[in-house]
N, C-alpha and C. Protein backbone atom coordinates (compact mmCIF):
# COMPACT_ATOMS: atom_id res chain seq x y z
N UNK A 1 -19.48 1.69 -6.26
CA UNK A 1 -18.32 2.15 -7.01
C UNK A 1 -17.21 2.52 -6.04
N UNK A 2 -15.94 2.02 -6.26
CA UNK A 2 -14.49 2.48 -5.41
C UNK A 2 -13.75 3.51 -5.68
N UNK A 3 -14.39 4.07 -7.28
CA UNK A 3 -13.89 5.33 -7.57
C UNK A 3 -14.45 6.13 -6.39
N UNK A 4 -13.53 7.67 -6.35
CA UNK A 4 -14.09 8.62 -5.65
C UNK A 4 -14.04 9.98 -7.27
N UNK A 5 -14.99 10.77 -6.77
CA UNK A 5 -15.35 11.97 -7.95
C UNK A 5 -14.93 13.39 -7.12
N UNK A 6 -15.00 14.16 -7.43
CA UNK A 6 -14.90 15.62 -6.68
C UNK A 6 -16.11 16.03 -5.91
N UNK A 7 -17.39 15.39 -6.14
CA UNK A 7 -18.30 15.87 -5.17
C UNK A 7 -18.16 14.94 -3.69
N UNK A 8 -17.69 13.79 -3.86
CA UNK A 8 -16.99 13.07 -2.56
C UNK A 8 -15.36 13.78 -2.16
N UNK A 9 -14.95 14.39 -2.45
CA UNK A 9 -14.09 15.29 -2.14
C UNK A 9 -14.43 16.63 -1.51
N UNK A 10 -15.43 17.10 -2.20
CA UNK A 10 -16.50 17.99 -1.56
C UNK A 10 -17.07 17.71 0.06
N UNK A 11 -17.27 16.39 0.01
CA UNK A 11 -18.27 16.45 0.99
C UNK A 11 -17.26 15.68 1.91
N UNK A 12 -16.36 14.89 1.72
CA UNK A 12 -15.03 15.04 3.04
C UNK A 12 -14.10 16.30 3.34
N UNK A 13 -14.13 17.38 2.48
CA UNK A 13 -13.88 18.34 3.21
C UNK A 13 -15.03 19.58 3.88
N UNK A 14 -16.07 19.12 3.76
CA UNK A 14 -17.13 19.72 4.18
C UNK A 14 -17.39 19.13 5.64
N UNK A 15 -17.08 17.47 5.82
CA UNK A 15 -17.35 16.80 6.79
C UNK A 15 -15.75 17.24 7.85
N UNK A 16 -14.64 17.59 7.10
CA UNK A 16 -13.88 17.61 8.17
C UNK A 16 -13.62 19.01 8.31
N UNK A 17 -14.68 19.88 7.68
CA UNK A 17 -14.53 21.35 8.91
C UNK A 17 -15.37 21.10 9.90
N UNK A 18 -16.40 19.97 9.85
CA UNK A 18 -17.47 20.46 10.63
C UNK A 18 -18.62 19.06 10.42
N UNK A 19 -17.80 17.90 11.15
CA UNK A 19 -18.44 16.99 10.78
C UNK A 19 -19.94 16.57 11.57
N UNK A 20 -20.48 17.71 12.43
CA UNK A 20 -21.74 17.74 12.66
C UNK A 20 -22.64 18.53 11.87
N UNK A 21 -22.30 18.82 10.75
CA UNK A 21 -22.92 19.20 9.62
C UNK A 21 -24.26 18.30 9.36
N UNK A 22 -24.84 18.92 8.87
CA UNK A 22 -26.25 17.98 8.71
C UNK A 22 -26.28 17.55 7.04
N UNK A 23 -26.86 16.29 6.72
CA UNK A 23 -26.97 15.94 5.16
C UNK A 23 -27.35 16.83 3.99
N UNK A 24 -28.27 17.68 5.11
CA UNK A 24 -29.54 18.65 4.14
C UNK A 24 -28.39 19.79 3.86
N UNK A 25 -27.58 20.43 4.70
CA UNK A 25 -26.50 21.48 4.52
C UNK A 25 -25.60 21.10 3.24
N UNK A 26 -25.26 19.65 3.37
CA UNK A 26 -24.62 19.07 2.63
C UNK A 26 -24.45 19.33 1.14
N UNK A 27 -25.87 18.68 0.77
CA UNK A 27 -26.59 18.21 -0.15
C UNK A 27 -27.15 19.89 -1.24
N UNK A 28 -26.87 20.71 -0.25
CA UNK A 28 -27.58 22.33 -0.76
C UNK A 28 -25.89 22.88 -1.32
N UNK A 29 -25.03 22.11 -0.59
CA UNK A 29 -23.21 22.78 -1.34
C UNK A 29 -23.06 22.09 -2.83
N UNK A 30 -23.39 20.84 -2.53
CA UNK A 30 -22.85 19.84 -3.69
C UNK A 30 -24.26 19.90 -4.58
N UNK A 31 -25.16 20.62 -4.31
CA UNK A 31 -26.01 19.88 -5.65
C UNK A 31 -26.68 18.73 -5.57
N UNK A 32 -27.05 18.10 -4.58
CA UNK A 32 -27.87 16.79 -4.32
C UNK A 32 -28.38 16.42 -3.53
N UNK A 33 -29.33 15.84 -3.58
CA UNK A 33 -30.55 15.13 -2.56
C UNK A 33 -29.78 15.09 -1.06
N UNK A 34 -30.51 14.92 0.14
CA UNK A 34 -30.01 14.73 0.90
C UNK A 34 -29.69 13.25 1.43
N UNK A 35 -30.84 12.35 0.39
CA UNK A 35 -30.35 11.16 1.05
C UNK A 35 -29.27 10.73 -0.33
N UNK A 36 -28.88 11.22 -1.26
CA UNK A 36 -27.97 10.88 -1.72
C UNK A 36 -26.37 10.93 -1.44
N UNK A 37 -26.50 12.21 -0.59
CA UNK A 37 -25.39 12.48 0.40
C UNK A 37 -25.39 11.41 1.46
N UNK A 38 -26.34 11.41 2.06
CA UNK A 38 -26.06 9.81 3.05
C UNK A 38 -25.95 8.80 2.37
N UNK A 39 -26.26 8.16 1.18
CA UNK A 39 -25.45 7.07 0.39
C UNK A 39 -24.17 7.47 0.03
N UNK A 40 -23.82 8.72 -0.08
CA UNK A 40 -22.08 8.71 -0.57
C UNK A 40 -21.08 8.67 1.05
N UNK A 41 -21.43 9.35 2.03
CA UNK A 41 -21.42 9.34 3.35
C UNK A 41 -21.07 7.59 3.65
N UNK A 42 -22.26 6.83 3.87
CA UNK A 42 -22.52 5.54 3.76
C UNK A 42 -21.01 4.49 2.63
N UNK A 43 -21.10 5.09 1.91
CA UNK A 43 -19.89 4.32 0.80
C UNK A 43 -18.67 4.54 1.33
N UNK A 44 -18.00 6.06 1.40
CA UNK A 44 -16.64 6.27 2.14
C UNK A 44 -17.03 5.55 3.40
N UNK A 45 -17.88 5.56 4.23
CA UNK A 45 -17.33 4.50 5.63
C UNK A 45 -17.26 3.17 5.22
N UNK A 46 -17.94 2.86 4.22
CA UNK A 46 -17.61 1.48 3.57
C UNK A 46 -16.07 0.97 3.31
N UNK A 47 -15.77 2.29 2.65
CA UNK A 47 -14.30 1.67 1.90
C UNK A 47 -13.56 2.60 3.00
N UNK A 48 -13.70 2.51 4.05
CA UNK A 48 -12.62 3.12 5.07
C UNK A 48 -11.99 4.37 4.98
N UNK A 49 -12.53 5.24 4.09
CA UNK A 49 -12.31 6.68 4.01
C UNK A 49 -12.59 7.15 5.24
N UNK A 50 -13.78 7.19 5.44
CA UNK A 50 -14.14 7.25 6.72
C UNK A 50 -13.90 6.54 8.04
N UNK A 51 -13.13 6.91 8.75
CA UNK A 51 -13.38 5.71 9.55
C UNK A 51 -14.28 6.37 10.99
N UNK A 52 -14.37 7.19 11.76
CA UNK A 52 -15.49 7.64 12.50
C UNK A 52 -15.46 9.39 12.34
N UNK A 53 -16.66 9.62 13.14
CA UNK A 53 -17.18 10.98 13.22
C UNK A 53 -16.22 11.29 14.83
N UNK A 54 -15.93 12.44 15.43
CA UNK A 54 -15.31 12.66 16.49
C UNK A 54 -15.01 13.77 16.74
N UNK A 55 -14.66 14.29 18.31
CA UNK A 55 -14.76 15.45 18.55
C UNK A 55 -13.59 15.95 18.68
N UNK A 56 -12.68 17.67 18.18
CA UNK A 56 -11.74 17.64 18.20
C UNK A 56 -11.50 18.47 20.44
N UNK A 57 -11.17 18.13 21.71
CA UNK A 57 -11.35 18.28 22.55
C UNK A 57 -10.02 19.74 23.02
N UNK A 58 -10.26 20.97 23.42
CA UNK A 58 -9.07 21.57 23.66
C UNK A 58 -8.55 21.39 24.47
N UNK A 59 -7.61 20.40 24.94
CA UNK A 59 -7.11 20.44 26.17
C UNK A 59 -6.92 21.47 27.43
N UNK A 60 -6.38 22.61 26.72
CA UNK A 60 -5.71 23.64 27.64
C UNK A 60 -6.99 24.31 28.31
N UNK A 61 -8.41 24.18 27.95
CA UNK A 61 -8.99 24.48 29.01
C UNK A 61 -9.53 23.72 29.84
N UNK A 62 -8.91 22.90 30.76
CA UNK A 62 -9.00 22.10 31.24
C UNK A 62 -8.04 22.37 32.64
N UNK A 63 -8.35 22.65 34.28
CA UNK A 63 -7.15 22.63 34.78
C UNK A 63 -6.05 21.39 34.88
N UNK A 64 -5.37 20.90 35.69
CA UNK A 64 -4.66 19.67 35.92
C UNK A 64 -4.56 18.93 34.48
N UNK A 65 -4.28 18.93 33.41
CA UNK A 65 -4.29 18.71 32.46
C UNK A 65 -2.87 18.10 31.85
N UNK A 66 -1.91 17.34 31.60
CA UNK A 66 -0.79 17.32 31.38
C UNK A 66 -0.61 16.57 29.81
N UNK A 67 -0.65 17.51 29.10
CA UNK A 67 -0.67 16.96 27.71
C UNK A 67 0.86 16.77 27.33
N UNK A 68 1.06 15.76 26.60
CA UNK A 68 2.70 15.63 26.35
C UNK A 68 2.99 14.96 24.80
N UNK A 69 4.12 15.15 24.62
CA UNK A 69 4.72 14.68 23.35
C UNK A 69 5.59 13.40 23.30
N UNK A 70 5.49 12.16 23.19
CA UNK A 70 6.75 11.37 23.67
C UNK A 70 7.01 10.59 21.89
N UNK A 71 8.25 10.74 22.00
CA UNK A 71 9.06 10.12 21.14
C UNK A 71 9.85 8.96 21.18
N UNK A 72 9.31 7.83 21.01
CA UNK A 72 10.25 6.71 21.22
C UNK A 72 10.79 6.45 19.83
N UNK A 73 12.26 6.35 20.17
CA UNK A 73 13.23 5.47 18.92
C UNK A 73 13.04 3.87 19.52
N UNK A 74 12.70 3.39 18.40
CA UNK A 74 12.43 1.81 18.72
C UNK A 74 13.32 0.88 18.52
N UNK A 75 13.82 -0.16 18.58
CA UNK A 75 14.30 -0.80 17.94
C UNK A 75 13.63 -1.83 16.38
N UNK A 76 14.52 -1.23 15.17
CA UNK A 76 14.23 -1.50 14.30
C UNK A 76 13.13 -2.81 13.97
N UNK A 77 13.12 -3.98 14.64
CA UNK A 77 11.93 -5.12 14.79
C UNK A 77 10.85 -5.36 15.41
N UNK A 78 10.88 -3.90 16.20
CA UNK A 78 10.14 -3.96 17.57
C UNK A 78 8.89 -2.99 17.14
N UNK A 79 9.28 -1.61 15.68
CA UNK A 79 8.55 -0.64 16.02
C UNK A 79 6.99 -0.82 15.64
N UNK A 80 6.73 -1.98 14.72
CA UNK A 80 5.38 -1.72 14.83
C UNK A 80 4.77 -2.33 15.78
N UNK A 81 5.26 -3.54 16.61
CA UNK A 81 4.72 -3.98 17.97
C UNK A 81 4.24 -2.42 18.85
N UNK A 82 5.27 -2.06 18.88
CA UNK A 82 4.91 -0.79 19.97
C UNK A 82 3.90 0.38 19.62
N UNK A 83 3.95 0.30 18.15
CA UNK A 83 2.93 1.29 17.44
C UNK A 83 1.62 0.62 18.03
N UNK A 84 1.30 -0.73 17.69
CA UNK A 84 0.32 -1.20 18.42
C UNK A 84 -0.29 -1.54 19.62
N UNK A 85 0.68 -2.16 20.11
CA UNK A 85 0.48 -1.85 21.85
C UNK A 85 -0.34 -0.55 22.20
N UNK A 86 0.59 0.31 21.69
CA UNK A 86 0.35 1.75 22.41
C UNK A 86 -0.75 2.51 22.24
N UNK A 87 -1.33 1.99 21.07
CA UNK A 87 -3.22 2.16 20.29
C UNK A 87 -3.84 2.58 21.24
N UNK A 88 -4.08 1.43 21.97
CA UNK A 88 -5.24 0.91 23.25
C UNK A 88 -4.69 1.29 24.42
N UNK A 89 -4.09 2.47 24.91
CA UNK A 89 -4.01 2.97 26.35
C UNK A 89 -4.23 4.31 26.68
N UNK A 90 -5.06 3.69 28.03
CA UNK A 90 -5.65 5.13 28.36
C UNK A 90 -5.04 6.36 28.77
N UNK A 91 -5.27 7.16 27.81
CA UNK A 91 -4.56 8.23 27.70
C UNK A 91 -3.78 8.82 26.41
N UNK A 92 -3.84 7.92 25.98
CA UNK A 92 -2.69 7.78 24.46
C UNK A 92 -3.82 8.40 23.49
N UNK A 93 -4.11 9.44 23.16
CA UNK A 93 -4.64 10.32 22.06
C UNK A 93 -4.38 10.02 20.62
N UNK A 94 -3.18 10.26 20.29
CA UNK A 94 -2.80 9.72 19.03
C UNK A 94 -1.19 9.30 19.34
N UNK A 95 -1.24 8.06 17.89
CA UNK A 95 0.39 7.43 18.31
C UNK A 95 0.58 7.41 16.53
N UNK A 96 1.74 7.85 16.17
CA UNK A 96 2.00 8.10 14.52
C UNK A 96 3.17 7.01 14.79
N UNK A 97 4.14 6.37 13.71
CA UNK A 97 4.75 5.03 13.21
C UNK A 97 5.40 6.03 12.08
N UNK A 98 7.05 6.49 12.38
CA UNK A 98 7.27 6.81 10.98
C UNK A 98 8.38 6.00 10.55
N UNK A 99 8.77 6.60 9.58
CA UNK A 99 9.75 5.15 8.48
C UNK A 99 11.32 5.12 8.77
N UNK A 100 11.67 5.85 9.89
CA UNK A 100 12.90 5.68 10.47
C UNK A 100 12.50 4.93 11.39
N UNK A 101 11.35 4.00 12.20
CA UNK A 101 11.26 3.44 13.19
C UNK A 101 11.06 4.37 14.91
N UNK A 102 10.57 5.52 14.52
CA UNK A 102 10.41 6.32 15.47
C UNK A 102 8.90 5.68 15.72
N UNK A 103 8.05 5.86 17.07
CA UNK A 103 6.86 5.91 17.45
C UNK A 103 6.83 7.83 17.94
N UNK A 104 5.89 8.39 17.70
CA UNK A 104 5.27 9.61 18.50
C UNK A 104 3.80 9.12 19.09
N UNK A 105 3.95 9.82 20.13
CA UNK A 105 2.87 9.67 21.25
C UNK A 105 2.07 11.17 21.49
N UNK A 106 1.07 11.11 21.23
CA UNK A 106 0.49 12.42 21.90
C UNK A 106 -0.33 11.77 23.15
N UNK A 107 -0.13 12.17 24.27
CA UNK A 107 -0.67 11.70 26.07
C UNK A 107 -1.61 12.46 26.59
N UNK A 108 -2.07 12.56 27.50
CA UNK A 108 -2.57 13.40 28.25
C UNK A 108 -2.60 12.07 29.62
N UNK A 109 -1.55 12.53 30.25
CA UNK A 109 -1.15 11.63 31.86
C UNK A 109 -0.36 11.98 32.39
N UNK A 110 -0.82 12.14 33.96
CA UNK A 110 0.48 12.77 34.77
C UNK A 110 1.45 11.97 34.93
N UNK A 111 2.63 12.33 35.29
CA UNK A 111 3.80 12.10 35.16
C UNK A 111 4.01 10.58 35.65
N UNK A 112 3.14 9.96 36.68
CA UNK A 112 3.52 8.98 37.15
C UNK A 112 3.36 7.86 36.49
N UNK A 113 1.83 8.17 35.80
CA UNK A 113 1.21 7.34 34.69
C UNK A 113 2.35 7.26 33.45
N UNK A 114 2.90 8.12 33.11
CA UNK A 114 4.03 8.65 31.52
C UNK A 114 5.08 7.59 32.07
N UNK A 115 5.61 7.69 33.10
CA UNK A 115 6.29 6.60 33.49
C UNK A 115 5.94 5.14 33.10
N UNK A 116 4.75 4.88 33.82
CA UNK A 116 4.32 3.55 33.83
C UNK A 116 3.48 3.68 32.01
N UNK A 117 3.53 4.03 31.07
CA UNK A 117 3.41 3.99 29.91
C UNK A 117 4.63 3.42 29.46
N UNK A 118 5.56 3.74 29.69
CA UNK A 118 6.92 3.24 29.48
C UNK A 118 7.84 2.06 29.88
N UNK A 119 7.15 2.13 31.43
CA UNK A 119 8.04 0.86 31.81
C UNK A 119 7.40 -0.25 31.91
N UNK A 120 6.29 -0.26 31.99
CA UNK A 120 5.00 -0.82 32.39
C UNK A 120 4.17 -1.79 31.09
N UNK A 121 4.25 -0.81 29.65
CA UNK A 121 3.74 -1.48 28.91
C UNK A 121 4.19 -1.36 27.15
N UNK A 122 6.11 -1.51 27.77
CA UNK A 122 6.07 -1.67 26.31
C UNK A 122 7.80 -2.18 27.33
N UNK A 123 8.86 -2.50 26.59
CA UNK A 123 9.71 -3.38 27.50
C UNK A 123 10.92 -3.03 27.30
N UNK A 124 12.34 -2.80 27.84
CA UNK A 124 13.56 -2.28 27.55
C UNK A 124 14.11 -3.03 26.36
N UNK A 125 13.86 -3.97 25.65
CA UNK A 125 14.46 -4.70 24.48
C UNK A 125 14.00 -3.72 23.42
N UNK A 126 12.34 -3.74 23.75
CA UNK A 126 11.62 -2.33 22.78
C UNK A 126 12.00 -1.21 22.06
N UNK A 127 12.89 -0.48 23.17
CA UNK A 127 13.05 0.57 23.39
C UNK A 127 14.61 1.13 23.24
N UNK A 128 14.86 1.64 22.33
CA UNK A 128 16.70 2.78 22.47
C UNK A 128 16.41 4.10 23.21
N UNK A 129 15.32 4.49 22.70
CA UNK A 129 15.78 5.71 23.69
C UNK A 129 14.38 6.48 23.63
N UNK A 130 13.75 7.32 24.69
CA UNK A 130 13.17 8.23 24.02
C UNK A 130 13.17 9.67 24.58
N UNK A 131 11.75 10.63 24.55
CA UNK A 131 12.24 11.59 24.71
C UNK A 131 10.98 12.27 25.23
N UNK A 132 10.64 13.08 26.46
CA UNK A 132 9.29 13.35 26.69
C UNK A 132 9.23 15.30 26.45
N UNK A 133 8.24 15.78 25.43
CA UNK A 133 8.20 16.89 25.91
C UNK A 133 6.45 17.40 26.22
N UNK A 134 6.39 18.16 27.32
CA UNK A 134 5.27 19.00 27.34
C UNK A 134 4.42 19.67 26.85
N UNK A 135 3.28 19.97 26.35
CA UNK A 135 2.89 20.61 24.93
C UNK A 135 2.04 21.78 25.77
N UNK A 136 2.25 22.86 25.42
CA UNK A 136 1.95 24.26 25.39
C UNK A 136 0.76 24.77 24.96
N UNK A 137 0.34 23.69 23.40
CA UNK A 137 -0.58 24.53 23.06
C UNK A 137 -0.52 23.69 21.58
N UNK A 138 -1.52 23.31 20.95
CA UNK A 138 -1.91 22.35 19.46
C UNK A 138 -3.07 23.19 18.54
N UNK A 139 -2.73 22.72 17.65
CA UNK A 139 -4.02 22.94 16.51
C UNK A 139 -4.29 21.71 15.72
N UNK A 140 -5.24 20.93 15.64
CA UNK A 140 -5.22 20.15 14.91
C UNK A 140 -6.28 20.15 13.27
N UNK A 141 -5.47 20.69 12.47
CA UNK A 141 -6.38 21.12 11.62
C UNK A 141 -6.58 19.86 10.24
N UNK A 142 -7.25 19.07 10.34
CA UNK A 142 -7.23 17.76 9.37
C UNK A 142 -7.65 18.09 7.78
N UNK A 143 -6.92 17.72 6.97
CA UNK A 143 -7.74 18.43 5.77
C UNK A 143 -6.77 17.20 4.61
N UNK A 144 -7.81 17.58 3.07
CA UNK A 144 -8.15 16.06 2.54
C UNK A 144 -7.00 15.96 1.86
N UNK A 145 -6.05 17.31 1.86
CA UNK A 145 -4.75 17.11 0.92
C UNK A 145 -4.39 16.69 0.20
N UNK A 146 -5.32 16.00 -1.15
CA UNK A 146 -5.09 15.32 -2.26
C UNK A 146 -5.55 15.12 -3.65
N UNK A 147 -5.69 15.32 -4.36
CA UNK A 147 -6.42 15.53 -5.54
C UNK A 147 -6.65 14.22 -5.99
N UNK A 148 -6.00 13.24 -5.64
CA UNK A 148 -6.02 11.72 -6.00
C UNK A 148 -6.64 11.01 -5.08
N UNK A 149 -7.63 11.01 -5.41
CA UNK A 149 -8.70 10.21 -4.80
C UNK A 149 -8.95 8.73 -5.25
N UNK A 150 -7.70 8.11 -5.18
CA UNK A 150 -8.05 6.71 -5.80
C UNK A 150 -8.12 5.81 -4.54
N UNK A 151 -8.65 4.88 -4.96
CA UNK A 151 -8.85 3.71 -3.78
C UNK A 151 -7.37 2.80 -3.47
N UNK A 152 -6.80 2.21 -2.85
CA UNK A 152 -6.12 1.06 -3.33
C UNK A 152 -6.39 -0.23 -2.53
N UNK A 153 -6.08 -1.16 -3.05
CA UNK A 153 -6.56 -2.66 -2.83
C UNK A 153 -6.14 -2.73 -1.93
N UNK A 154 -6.84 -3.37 -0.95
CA UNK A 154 -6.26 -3.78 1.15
C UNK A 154 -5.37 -5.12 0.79
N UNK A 155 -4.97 -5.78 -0.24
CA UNK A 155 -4.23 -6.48 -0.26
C UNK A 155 -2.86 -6.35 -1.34
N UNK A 156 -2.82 -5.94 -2.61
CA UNK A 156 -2.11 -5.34 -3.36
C UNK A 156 -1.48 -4.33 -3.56
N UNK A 157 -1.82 -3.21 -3.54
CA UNK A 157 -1.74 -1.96 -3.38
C UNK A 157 -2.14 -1.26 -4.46
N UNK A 158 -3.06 -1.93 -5.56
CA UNK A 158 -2.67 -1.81 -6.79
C UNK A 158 -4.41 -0.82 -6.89
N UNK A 159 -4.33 -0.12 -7.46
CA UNK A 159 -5.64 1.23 -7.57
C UNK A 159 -6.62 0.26 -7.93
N UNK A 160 -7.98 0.73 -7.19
CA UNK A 160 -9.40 -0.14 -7.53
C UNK A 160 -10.15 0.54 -8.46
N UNK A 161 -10.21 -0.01 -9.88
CA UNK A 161 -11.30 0.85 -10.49
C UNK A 161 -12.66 0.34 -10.98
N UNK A 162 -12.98 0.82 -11.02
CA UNK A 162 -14.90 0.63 -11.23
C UNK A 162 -15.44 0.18 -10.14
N UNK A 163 -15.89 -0.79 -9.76
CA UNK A 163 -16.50 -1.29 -8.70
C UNK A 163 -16.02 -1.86 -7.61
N UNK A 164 -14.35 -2.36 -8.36
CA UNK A 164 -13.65 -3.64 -7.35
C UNK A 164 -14.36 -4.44 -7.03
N UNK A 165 -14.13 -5.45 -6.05
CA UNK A 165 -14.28 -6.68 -5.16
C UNK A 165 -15.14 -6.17 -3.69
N UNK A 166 -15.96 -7.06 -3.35
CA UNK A 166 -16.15 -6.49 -1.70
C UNK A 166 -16.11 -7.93 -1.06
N UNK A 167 -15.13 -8.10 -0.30
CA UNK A 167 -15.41 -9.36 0.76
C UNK A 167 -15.49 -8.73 2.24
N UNK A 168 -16.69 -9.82 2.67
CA UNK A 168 -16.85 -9.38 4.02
C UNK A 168 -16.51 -10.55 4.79
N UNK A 169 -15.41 -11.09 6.03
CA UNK A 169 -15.50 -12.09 6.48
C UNK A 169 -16.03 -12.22 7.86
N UNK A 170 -16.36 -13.09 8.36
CA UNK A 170 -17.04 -13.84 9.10
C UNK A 170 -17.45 -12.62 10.51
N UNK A 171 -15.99 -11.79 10.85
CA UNK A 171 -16.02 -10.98 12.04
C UNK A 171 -16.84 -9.77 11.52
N UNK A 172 -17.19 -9.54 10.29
CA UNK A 172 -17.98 -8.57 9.87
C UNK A 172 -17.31 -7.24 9.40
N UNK A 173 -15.67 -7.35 9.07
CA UNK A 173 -15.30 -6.66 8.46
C UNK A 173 -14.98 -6.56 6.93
N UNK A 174 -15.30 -5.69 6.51
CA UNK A 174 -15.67 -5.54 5.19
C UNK A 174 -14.12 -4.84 4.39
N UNK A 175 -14.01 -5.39 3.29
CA UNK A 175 -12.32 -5.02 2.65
C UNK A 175 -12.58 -4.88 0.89
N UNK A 176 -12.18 -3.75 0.40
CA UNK A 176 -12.74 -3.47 -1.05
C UNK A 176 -11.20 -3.91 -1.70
N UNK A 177 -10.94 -4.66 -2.34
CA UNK A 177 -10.07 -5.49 -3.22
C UNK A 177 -10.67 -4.91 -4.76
N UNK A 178 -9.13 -4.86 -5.22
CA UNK A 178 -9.27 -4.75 -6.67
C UNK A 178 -9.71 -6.55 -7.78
N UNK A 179 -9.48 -7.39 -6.99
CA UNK A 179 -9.85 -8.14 -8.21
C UNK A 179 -10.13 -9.60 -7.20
N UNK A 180 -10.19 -10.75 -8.40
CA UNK A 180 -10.97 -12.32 -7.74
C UNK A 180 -9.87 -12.99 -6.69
N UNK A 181 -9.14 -12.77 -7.40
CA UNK A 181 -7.80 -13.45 -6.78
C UNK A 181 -6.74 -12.40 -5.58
N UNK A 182 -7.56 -11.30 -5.14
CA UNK A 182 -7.56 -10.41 -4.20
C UNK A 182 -8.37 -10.96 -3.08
N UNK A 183 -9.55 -10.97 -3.46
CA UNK A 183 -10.01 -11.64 -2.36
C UNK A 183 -10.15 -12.69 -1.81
N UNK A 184 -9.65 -14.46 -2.80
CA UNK A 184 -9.12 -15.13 -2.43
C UNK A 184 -7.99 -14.93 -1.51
N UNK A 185 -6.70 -14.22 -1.48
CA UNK A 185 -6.06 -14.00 -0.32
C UNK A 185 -6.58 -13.70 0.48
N UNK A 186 -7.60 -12.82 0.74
CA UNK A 186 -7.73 -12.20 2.00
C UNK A 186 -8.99 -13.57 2.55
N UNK A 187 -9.55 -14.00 2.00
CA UNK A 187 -10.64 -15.20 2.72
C UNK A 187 -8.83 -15.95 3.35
N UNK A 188 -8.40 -16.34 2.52
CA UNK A 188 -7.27 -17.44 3.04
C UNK A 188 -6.01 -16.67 4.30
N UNK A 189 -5.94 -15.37 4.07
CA UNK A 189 -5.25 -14.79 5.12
C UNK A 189 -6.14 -15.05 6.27
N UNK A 190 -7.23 -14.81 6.20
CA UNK A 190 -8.80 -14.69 7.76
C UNK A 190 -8.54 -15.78 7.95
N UNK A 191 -9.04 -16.74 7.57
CA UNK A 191 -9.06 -18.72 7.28
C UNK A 191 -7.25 -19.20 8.71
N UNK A 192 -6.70 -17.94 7.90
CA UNK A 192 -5.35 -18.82 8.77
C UNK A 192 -5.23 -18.26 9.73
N UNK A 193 -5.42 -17.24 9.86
CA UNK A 193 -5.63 -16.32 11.28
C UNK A 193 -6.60 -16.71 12.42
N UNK A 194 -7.66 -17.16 11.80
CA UNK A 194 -9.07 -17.94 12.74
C UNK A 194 -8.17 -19.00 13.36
N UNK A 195 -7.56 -20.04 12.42
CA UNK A 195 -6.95 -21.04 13.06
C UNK A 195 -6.13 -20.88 13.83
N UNK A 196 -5.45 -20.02 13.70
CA UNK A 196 -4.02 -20.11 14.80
C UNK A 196 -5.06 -19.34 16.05
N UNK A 197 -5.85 -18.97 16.18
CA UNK A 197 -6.61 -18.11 17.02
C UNK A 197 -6.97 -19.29 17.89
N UNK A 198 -7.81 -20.35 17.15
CA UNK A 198 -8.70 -21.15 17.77
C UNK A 198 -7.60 -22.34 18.53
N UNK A 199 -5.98 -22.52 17.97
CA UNK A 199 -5.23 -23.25 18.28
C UNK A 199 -4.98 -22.94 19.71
């Protein structure tokens, strides 16, 4: 099922105070078995609610430590290239994409490296301007903020109800679609993507 209920609301905010929580702890809040909690557990990583378990790390006790804030204004065609680029480098903690075309960077790299993040692997056409500041001190407190727990289709956008669609293609990623002709696109989006890959 792609619906979500309030006891899966339950148990993602149970998992994100304290996601080394055990099933059996779980299962004694919500009212249910413990391996029924690992099948609902099991379903949100299915439909990408979940996407991993992880540790939140405090920087500041740490000596030599240089945690930073960087703000790039992008150029308007460029910004989700750079949102992506910037995913996969070491050091890059988290990188947010907002809807003015800004990138934010949270770092942890000394200064020489923050440089060569910049000049090194993303390119002056990229880039209008940005802005580096130092961070003092964070809280990162994640929480489920929503009462609407609906699914929506990885290709439509359109809410999944009852069971939806599940296609899995070939690389072994799995995508919950609201309907037949949902997941026909997405086999034929993979299909054209393989090819230009293999070209």
């Amino acid at each position: 099922m792609a619906e979500l209920d309030s006891t899966d609301a339950v148990i993602l905010e149970l998992l994100l105070d304290d996601a080394r929580r055990s099933f059996r702890e779980i299962a004694e809040e919500v009212d249910l078995s413990p391996p029924t909690v690992s099948n609902r557990v099991d379903r949100l990583r299915d439909l990408g609610v979940i996407r991993r378990f992880t540790v939140d790390v405090d920087r500041t006790k740490f000596a030599d430590e240089d945690e930073c804030l960087v703000e790039i204004d992008t150029r308007l065609a460029h910004a989700e290239d750079v949102f992506s680029q910037l995913q996969d480098v070491d050091g890059v903690e988290h990188v947010f994409y907002t809807v003015d075309s800004t990138v934010v960077v949270k770092a942890v790299l000394p200064p020489a490296e923050l440089r060569s993040l910049l000049t090194d692997t993303l390119s002056d056409d990229q880039i209008e301007d940005y802005h580096v500041s130092s961070i003092l001190g964070s809280s990162w407190q994640p929480q489920l903020g929503t009462d609407d727990l609906t699914i929506e289709c990885t290709i439509c956008g359109k809410t999944i109800s009852g069971d939806g669609q599940k296609v899995e293609v070939d690389s072994g990623d799995l995508y919950h679609v609201c309907c037949s002709s949902c997941v026909e696109k997405i086999i034929e989006q993979y299909e054209s993507l393989k090819q230009a890959a293999d070209e």
